[in-house]
Protein backbone atom coordinates (compact mmCIF):
# COMPACT_ATOMS: atom_id res chain seq x y z
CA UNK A 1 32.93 -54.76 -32.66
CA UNK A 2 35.02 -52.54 -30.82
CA UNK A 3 36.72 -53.90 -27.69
CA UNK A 4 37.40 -51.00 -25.15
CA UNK A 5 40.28 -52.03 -21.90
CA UNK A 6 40.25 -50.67 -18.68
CA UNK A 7 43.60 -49.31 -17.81
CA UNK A 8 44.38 -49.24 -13.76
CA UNK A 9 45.67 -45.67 -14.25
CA UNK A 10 44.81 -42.77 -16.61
CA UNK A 11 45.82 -39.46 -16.90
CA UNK A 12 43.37 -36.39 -17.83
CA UNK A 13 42.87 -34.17 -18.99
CA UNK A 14 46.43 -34.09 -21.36
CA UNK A 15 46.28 -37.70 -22.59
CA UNK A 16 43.50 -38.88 -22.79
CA UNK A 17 42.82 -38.35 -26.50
CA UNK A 18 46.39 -38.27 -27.69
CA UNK A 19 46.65 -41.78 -26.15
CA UNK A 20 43.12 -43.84 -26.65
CA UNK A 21 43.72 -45.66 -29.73
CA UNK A 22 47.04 -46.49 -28.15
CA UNK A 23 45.09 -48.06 -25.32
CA UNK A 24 42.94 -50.09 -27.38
CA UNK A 25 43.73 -53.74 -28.50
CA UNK A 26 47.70 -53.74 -27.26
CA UNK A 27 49.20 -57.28 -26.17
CA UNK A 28 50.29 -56.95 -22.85
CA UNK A 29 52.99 -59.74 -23.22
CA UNK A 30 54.94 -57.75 -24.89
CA UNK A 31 55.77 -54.55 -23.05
CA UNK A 32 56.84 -52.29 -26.21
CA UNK A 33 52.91 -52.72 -27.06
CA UNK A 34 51.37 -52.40 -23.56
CA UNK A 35 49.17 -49.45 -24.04
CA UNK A 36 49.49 -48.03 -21.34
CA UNK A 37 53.39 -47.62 -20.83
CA UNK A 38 52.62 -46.15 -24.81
CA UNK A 39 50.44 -43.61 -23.06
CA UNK A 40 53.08 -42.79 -20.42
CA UNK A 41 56.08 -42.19 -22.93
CA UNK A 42 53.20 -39.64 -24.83
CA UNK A 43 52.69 -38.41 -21.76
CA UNK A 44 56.50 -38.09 -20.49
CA UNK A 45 56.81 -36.37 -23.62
CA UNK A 46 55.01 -33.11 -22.50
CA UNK A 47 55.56 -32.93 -19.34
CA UNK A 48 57.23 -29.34 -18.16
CA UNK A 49 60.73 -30.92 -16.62
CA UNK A 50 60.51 -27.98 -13.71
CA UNK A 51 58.12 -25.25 -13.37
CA UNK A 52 55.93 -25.67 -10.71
CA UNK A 53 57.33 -29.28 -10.35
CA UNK A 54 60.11 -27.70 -8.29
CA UNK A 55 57.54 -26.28 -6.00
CA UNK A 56 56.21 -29.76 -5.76
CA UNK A 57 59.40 -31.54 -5.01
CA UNK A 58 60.28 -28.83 -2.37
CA UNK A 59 57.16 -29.30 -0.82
CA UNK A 60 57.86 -33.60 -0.93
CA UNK A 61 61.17 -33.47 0.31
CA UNK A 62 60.33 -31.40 3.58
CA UNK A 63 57.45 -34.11 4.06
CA UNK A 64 60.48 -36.98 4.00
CA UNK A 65 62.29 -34.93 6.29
CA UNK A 66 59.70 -35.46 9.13
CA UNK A 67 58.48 -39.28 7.88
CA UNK A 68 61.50 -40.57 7.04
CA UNK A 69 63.98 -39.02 9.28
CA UNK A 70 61.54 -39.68 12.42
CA UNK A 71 61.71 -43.50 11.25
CA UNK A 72 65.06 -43.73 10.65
CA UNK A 73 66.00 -41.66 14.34
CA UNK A 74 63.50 -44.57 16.17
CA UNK A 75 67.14 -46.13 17.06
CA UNK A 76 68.19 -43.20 19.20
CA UNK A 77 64.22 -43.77 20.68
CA UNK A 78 64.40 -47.29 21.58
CA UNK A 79 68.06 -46.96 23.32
CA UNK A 80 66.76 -44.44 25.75
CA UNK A 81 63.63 -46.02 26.00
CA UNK A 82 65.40 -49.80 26.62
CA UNK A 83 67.86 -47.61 29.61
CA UNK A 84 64.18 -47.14 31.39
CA UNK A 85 63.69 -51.51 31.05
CA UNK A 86 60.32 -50.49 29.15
CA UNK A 87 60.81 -53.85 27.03
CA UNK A 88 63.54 -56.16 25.05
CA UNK A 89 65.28 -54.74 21.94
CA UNK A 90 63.38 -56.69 19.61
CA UNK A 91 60.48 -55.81 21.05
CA UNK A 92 61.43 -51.85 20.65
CA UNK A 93 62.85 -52.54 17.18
CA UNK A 94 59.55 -54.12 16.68
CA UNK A 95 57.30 -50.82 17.07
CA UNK A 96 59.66 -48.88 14.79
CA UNK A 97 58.91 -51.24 12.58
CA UNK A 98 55.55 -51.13 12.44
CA UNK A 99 55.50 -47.70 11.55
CA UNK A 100 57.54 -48.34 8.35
CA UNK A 101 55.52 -51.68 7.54
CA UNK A 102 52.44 -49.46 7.90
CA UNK A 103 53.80 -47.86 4.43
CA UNK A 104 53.51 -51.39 2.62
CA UNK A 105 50.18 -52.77 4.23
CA UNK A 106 48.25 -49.55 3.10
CA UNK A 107 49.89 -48.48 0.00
CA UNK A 108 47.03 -50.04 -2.26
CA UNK A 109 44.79 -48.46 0.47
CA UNK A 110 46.35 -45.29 -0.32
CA UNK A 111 46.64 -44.95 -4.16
CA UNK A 112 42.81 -45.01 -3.84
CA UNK A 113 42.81 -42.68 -1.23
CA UNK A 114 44.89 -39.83 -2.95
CA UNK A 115 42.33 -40.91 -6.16
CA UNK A 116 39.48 -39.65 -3.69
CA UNK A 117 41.04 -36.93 -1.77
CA UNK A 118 43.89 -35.82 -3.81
CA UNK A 119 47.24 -35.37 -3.34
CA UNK A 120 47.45 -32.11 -1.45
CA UNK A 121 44.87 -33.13 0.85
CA UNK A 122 46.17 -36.65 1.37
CA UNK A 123 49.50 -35.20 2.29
CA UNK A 124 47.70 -32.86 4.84
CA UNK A 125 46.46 -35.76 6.37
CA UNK A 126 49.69 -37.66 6.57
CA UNK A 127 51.29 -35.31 8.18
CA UNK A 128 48.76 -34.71 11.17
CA UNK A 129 48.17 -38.03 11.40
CA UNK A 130 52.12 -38.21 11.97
CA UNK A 131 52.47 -35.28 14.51
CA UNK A 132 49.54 -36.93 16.47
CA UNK A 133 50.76 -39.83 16.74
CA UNK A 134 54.09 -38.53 17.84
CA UNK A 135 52.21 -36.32 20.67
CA UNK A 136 50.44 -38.88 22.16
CA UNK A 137 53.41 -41.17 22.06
CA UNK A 138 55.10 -38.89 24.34
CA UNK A 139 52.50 -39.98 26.99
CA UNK A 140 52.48 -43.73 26.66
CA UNK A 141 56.30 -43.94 27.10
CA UNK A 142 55.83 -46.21 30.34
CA UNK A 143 53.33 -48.54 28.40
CA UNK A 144 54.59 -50.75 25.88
CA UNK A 145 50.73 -51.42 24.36
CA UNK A 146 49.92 -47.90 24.38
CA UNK A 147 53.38 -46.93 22.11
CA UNK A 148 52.43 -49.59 19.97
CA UNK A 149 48.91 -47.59 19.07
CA UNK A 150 50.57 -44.15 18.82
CA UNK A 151 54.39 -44.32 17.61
CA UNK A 152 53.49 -47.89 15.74
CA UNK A 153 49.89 -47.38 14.17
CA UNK A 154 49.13 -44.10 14.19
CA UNK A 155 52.21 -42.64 13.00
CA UNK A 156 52.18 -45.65 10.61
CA UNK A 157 49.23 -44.42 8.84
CA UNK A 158 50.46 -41.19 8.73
CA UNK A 159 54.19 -41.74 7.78
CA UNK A 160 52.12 -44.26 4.81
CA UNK A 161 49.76 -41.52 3.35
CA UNK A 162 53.10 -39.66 2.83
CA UNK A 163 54.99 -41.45 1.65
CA UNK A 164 52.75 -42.75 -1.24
CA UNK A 165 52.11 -39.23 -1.99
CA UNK A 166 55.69 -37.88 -2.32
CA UNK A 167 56.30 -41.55 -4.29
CA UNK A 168 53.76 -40.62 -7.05
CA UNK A 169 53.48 -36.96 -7.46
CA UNK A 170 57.17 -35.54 -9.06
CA UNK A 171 56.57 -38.12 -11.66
CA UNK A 172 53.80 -35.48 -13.43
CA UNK A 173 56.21 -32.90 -13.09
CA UNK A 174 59.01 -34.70 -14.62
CA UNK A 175 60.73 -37.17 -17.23
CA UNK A 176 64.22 -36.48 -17.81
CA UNK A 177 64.78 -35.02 -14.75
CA UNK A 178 62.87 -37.64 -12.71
CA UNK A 179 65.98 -39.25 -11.47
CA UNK A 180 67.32 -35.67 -9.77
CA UNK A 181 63.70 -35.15 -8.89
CA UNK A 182 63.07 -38.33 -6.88
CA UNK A 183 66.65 -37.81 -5.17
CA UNK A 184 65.93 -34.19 -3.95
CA UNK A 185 62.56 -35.52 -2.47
CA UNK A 186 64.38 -38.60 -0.95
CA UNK A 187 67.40 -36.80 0.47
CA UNK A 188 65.27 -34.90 2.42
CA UNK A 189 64.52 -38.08 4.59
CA UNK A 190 68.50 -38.60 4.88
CA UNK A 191 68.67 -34.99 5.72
CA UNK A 192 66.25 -35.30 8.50
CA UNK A 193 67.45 -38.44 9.54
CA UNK A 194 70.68 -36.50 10.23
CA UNK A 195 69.12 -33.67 12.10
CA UNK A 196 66.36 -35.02 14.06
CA UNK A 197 68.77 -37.90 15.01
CA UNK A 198 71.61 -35.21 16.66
CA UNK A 199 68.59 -32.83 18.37
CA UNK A 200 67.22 -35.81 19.63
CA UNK A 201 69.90 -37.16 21.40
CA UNK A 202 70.12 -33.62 23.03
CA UNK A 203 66.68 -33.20 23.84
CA UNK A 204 66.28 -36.68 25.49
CA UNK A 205 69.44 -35.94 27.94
CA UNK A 206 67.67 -32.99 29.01
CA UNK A 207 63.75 -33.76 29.02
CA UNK A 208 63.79 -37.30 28.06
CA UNK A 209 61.43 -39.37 25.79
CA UNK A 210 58.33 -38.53 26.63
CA UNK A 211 58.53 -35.07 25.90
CA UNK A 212 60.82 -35.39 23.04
CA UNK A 213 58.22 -37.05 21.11
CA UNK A 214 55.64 -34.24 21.69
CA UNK A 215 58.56 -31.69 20.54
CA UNK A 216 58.78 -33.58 17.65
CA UNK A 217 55.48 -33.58 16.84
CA UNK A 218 55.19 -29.73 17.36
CA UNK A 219 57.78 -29.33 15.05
CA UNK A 220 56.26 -31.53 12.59
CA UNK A 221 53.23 -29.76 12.77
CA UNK A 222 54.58 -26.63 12.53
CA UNK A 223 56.78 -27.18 9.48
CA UNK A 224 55.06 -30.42 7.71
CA UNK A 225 51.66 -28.72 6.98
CA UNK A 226 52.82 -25.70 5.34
CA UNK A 227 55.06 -28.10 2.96
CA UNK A 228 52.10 -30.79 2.44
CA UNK A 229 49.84 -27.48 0.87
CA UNK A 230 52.38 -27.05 -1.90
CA UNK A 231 51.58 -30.35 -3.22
CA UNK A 232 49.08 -29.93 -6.17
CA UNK A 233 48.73 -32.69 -9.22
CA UNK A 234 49.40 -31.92 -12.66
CA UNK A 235 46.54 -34.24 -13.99
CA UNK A 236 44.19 -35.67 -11.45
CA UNK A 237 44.88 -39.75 -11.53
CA UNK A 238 42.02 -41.86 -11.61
CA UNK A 239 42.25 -45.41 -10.23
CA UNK A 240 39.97 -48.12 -11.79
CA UNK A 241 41.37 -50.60 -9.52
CA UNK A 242 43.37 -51.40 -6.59
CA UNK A 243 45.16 -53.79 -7.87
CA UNK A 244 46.51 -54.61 -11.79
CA UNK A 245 46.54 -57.99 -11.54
CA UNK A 246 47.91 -59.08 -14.91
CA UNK A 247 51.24 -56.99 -13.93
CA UNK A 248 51.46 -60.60 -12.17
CA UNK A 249 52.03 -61.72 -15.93
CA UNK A 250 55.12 -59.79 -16.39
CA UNK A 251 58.41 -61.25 -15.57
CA UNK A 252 59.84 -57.84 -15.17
CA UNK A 253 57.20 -56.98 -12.36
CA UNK A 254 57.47 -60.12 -10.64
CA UNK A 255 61.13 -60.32 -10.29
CA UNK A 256 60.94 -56.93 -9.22
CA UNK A 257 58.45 -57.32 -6.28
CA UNK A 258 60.70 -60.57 -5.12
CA UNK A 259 63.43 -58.21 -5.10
CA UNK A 260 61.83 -55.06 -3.20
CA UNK A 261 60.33 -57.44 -0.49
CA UNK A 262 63.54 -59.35 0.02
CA UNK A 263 66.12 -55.62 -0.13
CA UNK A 264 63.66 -54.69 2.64
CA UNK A 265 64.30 -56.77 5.46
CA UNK A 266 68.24 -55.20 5.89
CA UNK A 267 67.31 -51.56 5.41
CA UNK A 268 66.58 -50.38 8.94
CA UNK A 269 68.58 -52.93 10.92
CA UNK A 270 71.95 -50.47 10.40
CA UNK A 271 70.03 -47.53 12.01
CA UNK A 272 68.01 -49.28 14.16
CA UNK A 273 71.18 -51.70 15.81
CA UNK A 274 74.22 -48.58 15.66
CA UNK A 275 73.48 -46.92 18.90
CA UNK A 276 73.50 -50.57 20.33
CA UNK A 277 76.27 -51.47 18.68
CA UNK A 278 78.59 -48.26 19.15
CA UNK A 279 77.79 -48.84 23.42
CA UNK A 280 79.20 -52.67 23.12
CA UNK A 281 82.12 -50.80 21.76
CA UNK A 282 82.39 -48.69 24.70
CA UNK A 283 81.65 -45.03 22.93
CA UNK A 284 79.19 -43.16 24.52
CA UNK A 285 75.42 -42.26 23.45
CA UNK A 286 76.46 -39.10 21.90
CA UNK A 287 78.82 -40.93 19.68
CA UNK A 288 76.25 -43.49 18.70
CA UNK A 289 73.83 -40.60 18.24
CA UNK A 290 76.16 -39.35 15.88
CA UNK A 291 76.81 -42.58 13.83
CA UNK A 292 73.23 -42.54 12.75
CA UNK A 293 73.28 -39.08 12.10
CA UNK A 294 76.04 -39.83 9.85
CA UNK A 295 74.31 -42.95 8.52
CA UNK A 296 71.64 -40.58 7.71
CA UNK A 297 73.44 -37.41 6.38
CA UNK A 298 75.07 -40.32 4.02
CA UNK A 299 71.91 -41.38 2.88
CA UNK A 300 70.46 -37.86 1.55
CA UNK A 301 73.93 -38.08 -0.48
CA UNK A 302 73.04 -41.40 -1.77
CA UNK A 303 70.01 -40.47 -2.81
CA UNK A 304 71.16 -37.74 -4.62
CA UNK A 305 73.95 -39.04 -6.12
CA UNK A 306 71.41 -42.44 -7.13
CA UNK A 307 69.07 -39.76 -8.53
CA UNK A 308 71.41 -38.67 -11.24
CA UNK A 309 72.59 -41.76 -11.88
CA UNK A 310 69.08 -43.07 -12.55
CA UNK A 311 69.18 -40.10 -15.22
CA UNK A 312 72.55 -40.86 -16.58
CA UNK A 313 73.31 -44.78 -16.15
CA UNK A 314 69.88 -45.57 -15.66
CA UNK A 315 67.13 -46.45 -12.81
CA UNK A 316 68.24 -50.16 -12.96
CA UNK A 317 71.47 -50.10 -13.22
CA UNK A 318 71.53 -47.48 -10.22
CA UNK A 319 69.02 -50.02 -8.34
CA UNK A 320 71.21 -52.64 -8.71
CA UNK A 321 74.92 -50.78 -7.33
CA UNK A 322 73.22 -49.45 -4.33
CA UNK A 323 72.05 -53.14 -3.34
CA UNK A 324 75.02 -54.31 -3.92
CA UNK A 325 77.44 -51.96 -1.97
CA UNK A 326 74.64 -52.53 0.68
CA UNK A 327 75.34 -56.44 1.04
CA UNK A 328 78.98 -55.83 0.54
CA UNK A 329 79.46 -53.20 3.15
CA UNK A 330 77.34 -55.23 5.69
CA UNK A 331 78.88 -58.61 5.35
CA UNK A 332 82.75 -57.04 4.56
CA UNK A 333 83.38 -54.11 6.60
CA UNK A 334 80.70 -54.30 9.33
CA UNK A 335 81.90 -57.26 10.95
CA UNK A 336 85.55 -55.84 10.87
CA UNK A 337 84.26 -52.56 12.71
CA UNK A 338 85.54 -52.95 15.96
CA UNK A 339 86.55 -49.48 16.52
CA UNK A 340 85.27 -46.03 15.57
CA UNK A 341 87.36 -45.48 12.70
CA UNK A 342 86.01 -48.68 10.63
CA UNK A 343 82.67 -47.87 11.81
CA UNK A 344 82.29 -44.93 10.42
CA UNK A 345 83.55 -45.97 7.01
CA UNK A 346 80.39 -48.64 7.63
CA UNK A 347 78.18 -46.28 8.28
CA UNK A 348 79.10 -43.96 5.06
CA UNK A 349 78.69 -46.79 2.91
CA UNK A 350 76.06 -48.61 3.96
CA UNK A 351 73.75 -45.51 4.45
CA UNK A 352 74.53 -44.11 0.67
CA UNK A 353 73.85 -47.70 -0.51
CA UNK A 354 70.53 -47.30 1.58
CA UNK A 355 69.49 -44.56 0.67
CA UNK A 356 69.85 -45.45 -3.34
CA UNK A 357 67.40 -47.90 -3.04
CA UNK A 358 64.63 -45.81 -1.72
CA UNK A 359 65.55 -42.45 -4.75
CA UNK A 360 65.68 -45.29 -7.00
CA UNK A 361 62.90 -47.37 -7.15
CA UNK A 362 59.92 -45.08 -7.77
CA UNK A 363 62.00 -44.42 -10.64
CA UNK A 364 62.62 -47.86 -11.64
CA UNK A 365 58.75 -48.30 -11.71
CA UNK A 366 57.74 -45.46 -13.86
CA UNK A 367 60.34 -45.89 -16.46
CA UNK A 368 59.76 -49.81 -16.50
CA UNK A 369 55.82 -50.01 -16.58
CA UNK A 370 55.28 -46.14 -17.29
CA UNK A 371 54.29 -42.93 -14.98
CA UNK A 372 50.66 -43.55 -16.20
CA UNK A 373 50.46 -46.54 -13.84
CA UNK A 374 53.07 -45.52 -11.29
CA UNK A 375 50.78 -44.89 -8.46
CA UNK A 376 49.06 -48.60 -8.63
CA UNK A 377 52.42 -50.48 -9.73
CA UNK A 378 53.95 -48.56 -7.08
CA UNK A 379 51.48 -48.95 -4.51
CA UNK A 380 51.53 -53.30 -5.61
CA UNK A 381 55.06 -53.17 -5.07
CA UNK A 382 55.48 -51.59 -1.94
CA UNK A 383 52.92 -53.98 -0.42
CA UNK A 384 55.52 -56.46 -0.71
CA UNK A 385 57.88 -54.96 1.54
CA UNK A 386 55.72 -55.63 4.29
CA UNK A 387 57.47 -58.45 5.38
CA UNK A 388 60.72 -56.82 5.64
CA UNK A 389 59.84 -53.40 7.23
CA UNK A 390 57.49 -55.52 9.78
CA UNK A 391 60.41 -58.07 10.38
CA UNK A 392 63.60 -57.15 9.21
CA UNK A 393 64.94 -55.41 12.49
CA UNK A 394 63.14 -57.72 14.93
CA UNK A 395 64.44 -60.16 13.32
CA UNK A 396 67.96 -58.64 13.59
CA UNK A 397 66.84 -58.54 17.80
CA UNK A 398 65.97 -61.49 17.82
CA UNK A 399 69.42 -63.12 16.57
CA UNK A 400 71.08 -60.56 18.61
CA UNK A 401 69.35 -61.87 21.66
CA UNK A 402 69.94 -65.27 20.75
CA UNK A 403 73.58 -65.20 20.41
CA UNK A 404 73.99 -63.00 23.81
CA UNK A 405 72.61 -59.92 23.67
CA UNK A 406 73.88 -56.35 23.61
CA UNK A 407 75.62 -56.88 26.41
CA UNK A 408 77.66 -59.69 24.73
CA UNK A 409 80.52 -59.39 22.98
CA UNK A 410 80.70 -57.74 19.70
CA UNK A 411 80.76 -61.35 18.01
CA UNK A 412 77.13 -61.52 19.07
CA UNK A 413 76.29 -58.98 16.34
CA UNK A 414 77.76 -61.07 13.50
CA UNK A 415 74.76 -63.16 12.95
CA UNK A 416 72.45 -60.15 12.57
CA UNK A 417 74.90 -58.37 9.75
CA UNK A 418 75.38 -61.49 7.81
CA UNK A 419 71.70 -62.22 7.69
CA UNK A 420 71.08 -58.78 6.94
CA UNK A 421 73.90 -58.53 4.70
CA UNK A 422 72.68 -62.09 2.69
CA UNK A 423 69.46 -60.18 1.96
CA UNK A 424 70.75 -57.25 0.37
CA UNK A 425 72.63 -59.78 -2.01
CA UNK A 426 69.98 -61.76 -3.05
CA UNK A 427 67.95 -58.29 -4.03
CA UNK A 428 70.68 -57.11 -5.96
CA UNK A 429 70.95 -60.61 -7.73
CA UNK A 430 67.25 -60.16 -8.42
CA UNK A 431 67.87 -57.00 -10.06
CA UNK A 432 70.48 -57.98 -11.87
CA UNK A 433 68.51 -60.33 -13.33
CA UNK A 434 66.02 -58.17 -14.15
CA UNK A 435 68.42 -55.66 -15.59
CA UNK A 436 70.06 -58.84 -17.90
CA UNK A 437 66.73 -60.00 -19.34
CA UNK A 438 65.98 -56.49 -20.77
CA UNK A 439 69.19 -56.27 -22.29
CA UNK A 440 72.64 -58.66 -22.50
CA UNK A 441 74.24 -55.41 -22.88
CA UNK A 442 76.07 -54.28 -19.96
CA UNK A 443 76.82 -50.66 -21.44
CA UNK A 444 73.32 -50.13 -22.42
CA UNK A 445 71.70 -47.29 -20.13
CA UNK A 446 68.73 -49.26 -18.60
């Protein structure tokens, strides 16, 4: 009697006959005969490495310029918005942060959706939804509720449908380029990080908040739509689930998802706490302004330079060096920065280390569990970073507040680095381990 499994993901229309008896009967415990990461290397094997790929990952990146460098700017945001007394600095840190944690709590949400609606229109969506929730933000700057429903939710979804879109696409497109390809896409965030952060700063000196979130939405608009319509699939993906639960089986996959949730929680405290940070030092706002701008400009290098090392040393081998410059750089040089010049070296470290981590792990996933299932594994994993993008900055407030506030001395910060530092080391450890149990060799390209 012939037994037929249900994969979570399947390509069509190149696979699917090349790879059925390959999907038929394989033991999942061992992951050189799980049939579907066998139908992913068949299908890695013919994919085009460019062609209209490029198109594709031009079209991504300019997305993560508007959804990621509009999340990572939200510092520049909540300092003008915190000189108006709207609310506390955890609470402020706490709406940016809903808008990243809305990329984990939908993410299984929205492999289904881009199933349904496909990737070009799911992208078209995202980035509306994003420009309208920046346009009615700039009316709700004097209500702390009503920014939580536009920059927090609504932008959330949008910023979400993105992201998962730009996470799972390039991987059709690409195999040994996927490293450089996932950088490109993700250094567009760092680059718009970098220039939204500086034309912000501008814009709110001369019209303030309120209308420099419906700029930015204009300019999303404008820009974000036209990019989001060169998205187009290779192979349509079909989702039979939302969820592969027996993923839950694999050591690999669990140590993995530990390690994602826990990296999370430090990411956006950096951005989020400089412009604080760089005032208790006495520089002014165009100088903190221009520490996140370098934090970001140092991530799109990070991301790039993590992309080809995922290609060349490997995804999780790359995974595992940006985590751990990250911890190192936040509980080493960050509590030493008491002037500009250590501050910046901070700030170039730390946002290259950053920025690895996000170029790097949808890479880590495909080549791990295969591109077949990228787009559920993917959307599992980033569920678990909920926790982190939700709470990692308030958090950060929070001990901030408690040991004196920004108007403290600089030794109130120290708490917030080292528990953001801590967390960065314990991912990397996780990956590490990860990295070890798949091979003792330290040479090995992994």
């Amino acid at each position: 009697m012939t037994r037929t499994q249900t994969t979570a993901i399947e390509l069509e229309p190149q696979t699917v006959e090349s790879t059925t008896n390959l999907q038929r009967d394989a033991a999942f415990n061992s992951s050189d005969q799980d049939s579907i990461l066998q139908a992913s290397r068949v299908s890695d094997s013919t994919v085009p490495d460019g062609g209209y790929g490029w198109a594709v990952v031009f079209g991504c990146s300019a997305m993560t310029f508007w959804f990621v460098g509009t999340t990572y700017s939200w510092g520049i945001l909540q300092a003008s918005l915190l000189q108006q007394n709207l609310s506390s600095a955890s609470t402020l840190s706490f709406v940016g942060s809903v808008t990243a944690a809305s990329i984990s709590f939908l993410a299984i949400v929205n492999a289904r959706v881009i199933r349904l609606l496909g990737a070009r229109t799911t992208a078209l969506l995202g980035m509306t939804l994003l420009a309208l929730g920046e346009i009615l933000a700039g009316f709700c700057t004097h209500n702390i509720g009503a920014l939580f429903f536009t920059a927090g939710i609504i932008m959330g979804i949008g910023v979400s449908l993105a992201f998962m879109v730009v996470s799972v696409t390039p991987a059709q497109y690409f195999n040994k380029k996927r490293g450089l390809a996932n950088g490109i896409v993700y250094a567009g965030g760092g680059l718009g990080g970098t220039i939204i952060t500086l034309v912000m700063n501008s814009v709110i000196e001369k019209v303030g908040p309120a209308w420099t979130f419906r700029i930015l939405g204009l300019a999303t608009l404008g820009t974000g739509l036209p990019a989001a319509w060169l998205i187009k699939e290779r192979s349509p993906i079909r989702t039979a689930t939302f969820v592969e639960w027996r993923l839950f089986r694999d050591f690999k996959f669990v140590v993995l998802f530990i390690a994602g949730a826990v990296a999370t929680f430090p990411l956006f405290v950096p951005p989020f706490f400089l412009p604080l940070y760089s005032n208790s030092l006495g520089l002014s706002s165009n100088a903190g302004a221009g520490l996140v701008a370098g934090f970001n400009f140092s991530s799109a290098v990070g991301r790039l330079i993590c992309g080809l090392a995922a290609d060349k040393l490997g995804p999780l081998n790359s995974l595992f060096m940006s985590l751990l410059l990250s911890a190192a750089s936040m509980l080493v040089i960050w509590p030493v920065s008491n002037s500009l010049g250590p501050l910046i070296i901070f700030v170039g470290i730390n946002g290259a280390a950053n920025g690895g981590f996000f170029a790097t792990m949808p890479t880590v996933v495909g080549t791990v569990f295969g591109s077949a299932r990228v787009s559920v594994a993917m959307g599992m994993i980033v569920t678990g970073w909920a926790g982190g993008y939700l709470m990692g900055a308030p958090i950060a407030g929070y001990l901030l507040e408690a040991y004196g506030g920004e108007h403290s001395t600089l030794m109130a910060y120290h708490p917030a680095m080292f528990y953001a530092g801590s967390m960065a080391l314990g991912a990397s450890g996780m990956v590490g381990l990860v990295r070890l149990y798949i091979s003792k060799s330290l040479l090995k390209k992994l």
